[in-house]
PDB file of N, CA and C in Angstrom:
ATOM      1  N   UNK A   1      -6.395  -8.218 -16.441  1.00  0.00           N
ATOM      2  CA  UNK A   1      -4.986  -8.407 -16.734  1.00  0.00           C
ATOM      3  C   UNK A   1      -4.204  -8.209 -15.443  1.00  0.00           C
ATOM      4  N   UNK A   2      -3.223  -8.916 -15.197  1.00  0.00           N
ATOM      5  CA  UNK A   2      -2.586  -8.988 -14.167  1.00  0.00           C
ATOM      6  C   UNK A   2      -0.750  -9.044 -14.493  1.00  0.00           C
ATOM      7  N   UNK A   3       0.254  -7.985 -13.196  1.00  0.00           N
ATOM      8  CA  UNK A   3       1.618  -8.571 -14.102  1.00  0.00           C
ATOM      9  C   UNK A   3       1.796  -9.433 -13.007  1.00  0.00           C
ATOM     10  N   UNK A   4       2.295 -10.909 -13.163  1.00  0.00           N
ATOM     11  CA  UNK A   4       2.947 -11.866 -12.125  1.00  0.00           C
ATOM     12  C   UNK A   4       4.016 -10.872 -11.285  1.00  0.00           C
ATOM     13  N   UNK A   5       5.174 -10.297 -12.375  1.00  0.00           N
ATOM     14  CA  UNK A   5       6.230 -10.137 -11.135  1.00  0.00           C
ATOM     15  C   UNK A   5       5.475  -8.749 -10.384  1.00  0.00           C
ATOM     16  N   UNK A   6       4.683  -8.095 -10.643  1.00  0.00           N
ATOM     17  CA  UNK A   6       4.174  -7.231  -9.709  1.00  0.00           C
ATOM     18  C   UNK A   6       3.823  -8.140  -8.318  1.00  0.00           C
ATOM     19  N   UNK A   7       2.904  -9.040  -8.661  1.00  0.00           N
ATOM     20  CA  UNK A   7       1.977  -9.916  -7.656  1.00  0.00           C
ATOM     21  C   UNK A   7       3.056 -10.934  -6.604  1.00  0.00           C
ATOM     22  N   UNK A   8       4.213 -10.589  -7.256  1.00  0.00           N
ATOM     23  CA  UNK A   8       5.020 -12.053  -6.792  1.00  0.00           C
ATOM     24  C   UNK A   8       5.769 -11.081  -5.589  1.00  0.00           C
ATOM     25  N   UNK A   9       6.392  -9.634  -6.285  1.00  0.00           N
ATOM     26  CA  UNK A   9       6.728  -8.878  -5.199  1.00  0.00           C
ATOM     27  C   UNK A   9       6.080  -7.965  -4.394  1.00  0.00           C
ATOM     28  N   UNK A  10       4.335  -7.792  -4.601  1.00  0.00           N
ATOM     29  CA  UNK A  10       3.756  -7.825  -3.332  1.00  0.00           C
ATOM     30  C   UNK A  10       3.549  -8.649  -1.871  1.00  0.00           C
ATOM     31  N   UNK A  11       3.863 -10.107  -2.976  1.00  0.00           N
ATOM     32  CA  UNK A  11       3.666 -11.451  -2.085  1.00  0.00           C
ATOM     33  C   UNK A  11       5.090 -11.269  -1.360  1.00  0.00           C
ATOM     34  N   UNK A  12       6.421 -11.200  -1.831  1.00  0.00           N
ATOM     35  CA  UNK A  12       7.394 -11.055  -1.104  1.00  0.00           C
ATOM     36  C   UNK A  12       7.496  -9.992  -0.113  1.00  0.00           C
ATOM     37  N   UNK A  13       6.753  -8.751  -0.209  1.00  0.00           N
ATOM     38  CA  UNK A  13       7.066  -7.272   0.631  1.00  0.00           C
ATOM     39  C   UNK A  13       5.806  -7.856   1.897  1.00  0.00           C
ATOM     40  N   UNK A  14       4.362  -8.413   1.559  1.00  0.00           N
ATOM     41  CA  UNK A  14       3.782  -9.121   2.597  1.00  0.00           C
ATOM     42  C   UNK A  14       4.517 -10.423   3.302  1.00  0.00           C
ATOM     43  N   UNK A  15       5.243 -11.102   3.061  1.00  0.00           N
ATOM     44  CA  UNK A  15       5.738 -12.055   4.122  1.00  0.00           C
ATOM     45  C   UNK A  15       6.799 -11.308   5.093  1.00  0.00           C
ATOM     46  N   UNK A  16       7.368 -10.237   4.819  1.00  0.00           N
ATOM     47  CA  UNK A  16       8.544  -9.374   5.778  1.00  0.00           C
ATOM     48  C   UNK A  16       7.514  -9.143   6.797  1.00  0.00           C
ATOM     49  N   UNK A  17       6.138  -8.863   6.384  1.00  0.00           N
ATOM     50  CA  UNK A  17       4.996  -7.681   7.465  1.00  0.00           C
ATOM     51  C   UNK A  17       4.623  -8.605   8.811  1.00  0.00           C
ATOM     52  N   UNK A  18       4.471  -8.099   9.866  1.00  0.00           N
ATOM     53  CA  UNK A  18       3.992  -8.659  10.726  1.00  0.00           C
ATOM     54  C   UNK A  18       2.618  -9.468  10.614  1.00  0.00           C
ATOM     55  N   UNK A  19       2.183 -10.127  11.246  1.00  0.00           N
ATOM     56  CA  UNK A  19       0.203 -10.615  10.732  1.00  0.00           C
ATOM     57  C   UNK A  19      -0.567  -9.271  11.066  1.00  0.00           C
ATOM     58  N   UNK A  20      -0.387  -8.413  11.910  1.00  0.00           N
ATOM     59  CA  UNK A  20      -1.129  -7.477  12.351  1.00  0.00           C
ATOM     60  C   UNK A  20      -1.229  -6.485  11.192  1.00  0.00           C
ATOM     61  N   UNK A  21       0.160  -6.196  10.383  1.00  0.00           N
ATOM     62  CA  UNK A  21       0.059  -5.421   9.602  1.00  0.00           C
ATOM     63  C   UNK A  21      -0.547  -6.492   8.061  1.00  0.00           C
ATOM     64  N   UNK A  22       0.214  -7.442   7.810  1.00  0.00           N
ATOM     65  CA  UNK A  22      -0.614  -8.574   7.001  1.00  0.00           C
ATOM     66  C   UNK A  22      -2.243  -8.043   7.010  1.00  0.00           C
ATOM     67  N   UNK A  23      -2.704  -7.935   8.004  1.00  0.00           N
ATOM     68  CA  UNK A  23      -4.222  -7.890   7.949  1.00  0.00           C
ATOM     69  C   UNK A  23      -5.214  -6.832   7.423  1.00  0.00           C
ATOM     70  N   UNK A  24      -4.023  -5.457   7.660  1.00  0.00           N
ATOM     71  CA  UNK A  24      -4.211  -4.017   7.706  1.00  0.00           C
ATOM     72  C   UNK A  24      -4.026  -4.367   5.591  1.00  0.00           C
ATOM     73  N   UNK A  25      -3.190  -4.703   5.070  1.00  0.00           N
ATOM     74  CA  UNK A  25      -3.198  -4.598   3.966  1.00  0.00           C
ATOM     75  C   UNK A  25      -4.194  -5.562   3.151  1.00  0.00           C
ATOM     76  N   UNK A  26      -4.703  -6.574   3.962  1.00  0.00           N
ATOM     77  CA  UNK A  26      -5.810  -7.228   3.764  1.00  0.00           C
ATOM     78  C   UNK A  26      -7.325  -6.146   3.112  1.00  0.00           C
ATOM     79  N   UNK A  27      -7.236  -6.275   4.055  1.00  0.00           N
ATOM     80  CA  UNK A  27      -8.373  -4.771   4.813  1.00  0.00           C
ATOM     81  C   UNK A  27      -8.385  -4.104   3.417  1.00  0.00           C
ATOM     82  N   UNK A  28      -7.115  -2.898   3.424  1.00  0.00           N
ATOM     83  CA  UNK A  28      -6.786  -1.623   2.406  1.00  0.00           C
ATOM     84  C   UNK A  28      -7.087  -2.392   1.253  1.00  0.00           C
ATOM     85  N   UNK A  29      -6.917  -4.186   0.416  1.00  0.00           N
ATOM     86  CA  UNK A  29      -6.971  -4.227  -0.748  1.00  0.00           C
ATOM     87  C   UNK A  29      -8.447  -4.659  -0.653  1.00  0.00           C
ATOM     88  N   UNK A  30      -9.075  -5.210   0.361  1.00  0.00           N
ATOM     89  CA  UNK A  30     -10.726  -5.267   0.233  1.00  0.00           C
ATOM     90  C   UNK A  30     -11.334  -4.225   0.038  1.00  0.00           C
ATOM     91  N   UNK A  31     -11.230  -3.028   0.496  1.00  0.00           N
ATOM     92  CA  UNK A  31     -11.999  -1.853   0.298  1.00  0.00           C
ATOM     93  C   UNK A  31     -11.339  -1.160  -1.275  1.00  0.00           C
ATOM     94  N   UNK A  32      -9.967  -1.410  -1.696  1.00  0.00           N
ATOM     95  CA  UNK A  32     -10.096  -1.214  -3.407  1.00  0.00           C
ATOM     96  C   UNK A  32     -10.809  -2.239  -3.695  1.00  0.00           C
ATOM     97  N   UNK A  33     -11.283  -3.261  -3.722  1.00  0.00           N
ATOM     98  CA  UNK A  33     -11.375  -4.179  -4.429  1.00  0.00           C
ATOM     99  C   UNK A  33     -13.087  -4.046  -4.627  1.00  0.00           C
ATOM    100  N   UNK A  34     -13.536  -3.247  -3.407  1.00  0.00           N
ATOM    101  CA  UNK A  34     -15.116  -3.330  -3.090  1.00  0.00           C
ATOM    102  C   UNK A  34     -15.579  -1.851  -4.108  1.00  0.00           C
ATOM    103  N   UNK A  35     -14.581  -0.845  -4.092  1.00  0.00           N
ATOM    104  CA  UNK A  35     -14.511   0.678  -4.625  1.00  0.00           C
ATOM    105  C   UNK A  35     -14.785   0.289  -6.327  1.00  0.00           C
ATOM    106  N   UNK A  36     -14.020  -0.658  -6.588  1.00  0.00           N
ATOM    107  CA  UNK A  36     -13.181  -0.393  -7.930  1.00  0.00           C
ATOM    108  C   UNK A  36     -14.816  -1.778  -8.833  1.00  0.00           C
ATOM    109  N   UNK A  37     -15.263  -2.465  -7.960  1.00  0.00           N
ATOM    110  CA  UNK A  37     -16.607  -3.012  -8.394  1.00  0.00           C
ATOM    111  C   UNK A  37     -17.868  -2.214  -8.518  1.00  0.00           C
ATOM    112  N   UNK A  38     -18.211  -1.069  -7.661  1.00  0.00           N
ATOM    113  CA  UNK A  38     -19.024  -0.029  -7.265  1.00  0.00           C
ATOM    114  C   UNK A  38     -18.590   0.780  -8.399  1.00  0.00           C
ATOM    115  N   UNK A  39     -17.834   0.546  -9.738  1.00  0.00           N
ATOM    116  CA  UNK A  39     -17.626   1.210 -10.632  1.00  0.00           C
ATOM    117  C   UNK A  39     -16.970   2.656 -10.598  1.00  0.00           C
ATOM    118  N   UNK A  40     -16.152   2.633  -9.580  1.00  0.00           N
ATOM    119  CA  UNK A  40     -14.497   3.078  -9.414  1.00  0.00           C
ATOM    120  C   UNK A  40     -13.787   3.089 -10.718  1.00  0.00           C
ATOM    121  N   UNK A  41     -12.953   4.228 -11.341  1.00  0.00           N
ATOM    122  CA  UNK A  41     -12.400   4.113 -12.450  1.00  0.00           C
ATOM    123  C   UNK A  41     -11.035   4.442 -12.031  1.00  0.00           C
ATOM    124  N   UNK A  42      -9.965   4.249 -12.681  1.00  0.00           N
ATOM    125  CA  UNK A  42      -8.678   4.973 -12.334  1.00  0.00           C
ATOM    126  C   UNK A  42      -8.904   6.592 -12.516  1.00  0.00           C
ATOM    127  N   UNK A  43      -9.994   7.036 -13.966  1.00  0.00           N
ATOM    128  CA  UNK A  43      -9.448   8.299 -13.696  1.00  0.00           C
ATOM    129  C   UNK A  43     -10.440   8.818 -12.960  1.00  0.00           C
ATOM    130  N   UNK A  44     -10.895   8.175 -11.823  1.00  0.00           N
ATOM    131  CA  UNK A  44     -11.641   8.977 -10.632  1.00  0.00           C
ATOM    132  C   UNK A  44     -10.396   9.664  -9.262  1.00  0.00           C
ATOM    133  N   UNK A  45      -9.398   8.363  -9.917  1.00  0.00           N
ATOM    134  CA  UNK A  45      -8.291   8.257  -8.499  1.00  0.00           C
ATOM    135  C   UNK A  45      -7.556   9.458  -9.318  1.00  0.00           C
ATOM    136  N   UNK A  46      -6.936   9.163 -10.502  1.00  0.00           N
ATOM    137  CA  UNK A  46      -6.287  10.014 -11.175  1.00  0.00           C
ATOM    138  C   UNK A  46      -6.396  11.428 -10.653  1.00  0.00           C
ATOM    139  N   UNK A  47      -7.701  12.596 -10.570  1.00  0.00           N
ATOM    140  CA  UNK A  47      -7.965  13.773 -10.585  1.00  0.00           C
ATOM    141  C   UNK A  47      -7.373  14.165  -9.196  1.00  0.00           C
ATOM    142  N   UNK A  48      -6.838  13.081  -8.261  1.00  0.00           N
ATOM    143  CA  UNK A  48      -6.258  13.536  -7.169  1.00  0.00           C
ATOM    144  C   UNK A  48      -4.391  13.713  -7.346  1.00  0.00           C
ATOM    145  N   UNK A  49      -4.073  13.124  -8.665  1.00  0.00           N
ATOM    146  CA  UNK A  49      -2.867  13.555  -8.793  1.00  0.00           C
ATOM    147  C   UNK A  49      -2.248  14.908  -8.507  1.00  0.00           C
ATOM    148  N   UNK A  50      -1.020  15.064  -7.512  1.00  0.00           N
ATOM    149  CA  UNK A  50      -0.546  16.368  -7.431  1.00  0.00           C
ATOM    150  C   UNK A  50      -1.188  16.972  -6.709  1.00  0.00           C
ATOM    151  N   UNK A  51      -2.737  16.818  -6.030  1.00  0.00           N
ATOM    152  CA  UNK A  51      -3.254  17.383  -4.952  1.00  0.00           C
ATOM    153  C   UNK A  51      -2.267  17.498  -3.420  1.00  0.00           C
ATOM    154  N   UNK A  52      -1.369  17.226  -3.240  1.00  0.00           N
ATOM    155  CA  UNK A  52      -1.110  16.252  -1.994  1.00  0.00           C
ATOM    156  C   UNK A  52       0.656  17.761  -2.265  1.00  0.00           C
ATOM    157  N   UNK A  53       0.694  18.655  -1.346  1.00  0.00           N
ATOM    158  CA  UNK A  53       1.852  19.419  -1.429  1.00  0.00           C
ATOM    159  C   UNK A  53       2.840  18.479  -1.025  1.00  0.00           C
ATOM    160  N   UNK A  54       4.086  19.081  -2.074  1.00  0.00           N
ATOM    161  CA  UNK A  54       4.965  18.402  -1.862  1.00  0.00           C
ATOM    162  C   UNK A  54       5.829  18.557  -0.469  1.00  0.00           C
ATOM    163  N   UNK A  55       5.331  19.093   0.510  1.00  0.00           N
ATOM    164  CA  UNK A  55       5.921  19.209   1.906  1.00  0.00           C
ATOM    165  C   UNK A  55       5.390  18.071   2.307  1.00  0.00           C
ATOM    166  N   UNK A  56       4.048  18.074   2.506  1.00  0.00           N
ATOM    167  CA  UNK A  56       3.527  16.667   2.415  1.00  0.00           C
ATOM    168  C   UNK A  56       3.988  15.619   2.557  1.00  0.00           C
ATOM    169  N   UNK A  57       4.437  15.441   0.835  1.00  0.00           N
ATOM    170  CA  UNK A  57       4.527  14.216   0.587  1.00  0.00           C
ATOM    171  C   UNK A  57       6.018  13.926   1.049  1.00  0.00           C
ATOM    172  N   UNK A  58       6.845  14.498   1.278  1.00  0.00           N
ATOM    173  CA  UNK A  58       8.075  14.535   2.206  1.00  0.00           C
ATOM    174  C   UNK A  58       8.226  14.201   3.345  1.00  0.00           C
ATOM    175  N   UNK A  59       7.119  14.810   3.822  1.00  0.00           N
ATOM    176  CA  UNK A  59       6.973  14.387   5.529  1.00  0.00           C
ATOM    177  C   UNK A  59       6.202  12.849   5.591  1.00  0.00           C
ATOM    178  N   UNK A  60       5.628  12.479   4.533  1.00  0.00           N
ATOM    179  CA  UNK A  60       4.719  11.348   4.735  1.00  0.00           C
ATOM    180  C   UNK A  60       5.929  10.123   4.256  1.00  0.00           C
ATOM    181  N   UNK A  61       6.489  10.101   3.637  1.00  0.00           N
ATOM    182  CA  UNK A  61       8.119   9.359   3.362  1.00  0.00           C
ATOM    183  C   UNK A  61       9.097   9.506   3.901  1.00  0.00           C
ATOM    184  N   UNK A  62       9.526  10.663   4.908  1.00  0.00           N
ATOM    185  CA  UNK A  62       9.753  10.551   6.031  1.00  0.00           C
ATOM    186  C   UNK A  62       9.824   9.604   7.075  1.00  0.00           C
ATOM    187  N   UNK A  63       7.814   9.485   7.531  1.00  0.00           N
ATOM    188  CA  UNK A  63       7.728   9.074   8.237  1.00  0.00           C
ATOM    189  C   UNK A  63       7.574   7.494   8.004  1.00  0.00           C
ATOM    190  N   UNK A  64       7.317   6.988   6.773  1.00  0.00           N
ATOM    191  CA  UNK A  64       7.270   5.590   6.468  1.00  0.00           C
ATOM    192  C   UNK A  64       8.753   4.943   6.400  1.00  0.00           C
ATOM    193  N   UNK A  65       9.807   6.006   6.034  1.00  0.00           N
ATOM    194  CA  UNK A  65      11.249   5.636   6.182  1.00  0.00           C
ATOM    195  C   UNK A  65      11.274   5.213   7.778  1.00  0.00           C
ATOM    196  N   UNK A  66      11.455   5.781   8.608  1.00  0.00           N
ATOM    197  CA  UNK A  66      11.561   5.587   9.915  1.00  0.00           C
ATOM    198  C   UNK A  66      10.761   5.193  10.658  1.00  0.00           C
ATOM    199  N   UNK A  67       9.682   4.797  10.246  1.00  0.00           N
ATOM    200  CA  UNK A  67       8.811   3.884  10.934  1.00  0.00           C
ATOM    201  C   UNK A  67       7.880   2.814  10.237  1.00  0.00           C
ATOM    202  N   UNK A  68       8.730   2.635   9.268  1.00  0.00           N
ATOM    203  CA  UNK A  68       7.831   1.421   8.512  1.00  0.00           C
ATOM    204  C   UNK A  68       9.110   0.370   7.919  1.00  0.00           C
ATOM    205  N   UNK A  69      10.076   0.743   7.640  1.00  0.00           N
ATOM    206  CA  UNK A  69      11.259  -0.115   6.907  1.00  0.00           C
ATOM    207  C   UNK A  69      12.408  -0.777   7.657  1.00  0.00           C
ATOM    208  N   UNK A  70      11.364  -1.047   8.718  1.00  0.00           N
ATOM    209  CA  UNK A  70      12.220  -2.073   9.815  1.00  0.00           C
ATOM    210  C   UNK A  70      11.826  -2.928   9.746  1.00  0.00           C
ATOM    211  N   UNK A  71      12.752  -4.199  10.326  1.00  0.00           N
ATOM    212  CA  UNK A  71      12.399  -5.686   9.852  1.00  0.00           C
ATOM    213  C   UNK A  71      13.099  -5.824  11.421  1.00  0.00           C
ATOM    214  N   UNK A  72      11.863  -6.889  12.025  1.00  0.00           N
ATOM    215  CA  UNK A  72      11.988  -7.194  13.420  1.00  0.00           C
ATOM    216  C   UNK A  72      11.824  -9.076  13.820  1.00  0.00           C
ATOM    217  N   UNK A  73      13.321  -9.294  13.332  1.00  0.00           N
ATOM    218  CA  UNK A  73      13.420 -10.579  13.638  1.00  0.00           C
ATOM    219  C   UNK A  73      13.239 -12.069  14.465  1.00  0.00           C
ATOM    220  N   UNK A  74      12.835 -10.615  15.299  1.00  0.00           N
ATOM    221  CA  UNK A  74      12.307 -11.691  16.905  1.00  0.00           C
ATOM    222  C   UNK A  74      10.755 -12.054  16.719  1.00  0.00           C
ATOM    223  N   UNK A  75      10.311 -11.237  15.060  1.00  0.00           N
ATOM    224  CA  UNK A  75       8.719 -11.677  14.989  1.00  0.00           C
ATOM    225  C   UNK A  75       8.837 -12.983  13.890  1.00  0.00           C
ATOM    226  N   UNK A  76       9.360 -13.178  13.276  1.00  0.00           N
ATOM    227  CA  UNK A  76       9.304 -14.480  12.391  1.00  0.00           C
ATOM    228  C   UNK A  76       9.160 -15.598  12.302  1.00  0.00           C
TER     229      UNK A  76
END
């Protein structure tokens, strides 16, 4: 099962990305894609819920705010 508008606004958040990064998310969905055949379940991923301190996860959104949510026009 699949939702379109999920797939449609991954497809839109990948055309903003550079190819370099394009490739990197290539990559990240081949290795779910290779995990989740090797009989990967969600609630394998699940048991890591809430592991991750929330200082953490602050600093890690942080750093994707300010160094990931730029759009660099001179690459298009």
């Amino acid at each position: 099962m699949h939702n379109s508008a999920t797939i449609q606004q991954i497809v839109e958040c990948l055309e903003m990305l550079t190819p370099i990064l394009q490739k990197q998310v290539l990559d990240f969905t081949l290795e779910l894609s290779d995990e989740m055949q090797e009989g990967a379940s969600i609630h394998e991923f699940l048991k890591f819920s809430g592991s991750i301190p929330s200082e953490e996860l602050d600093q890690m959104k942080k750093a994707i705010e300010e160094g990931c949510e730029q759009v660099y026009a001179s690459e298009w």
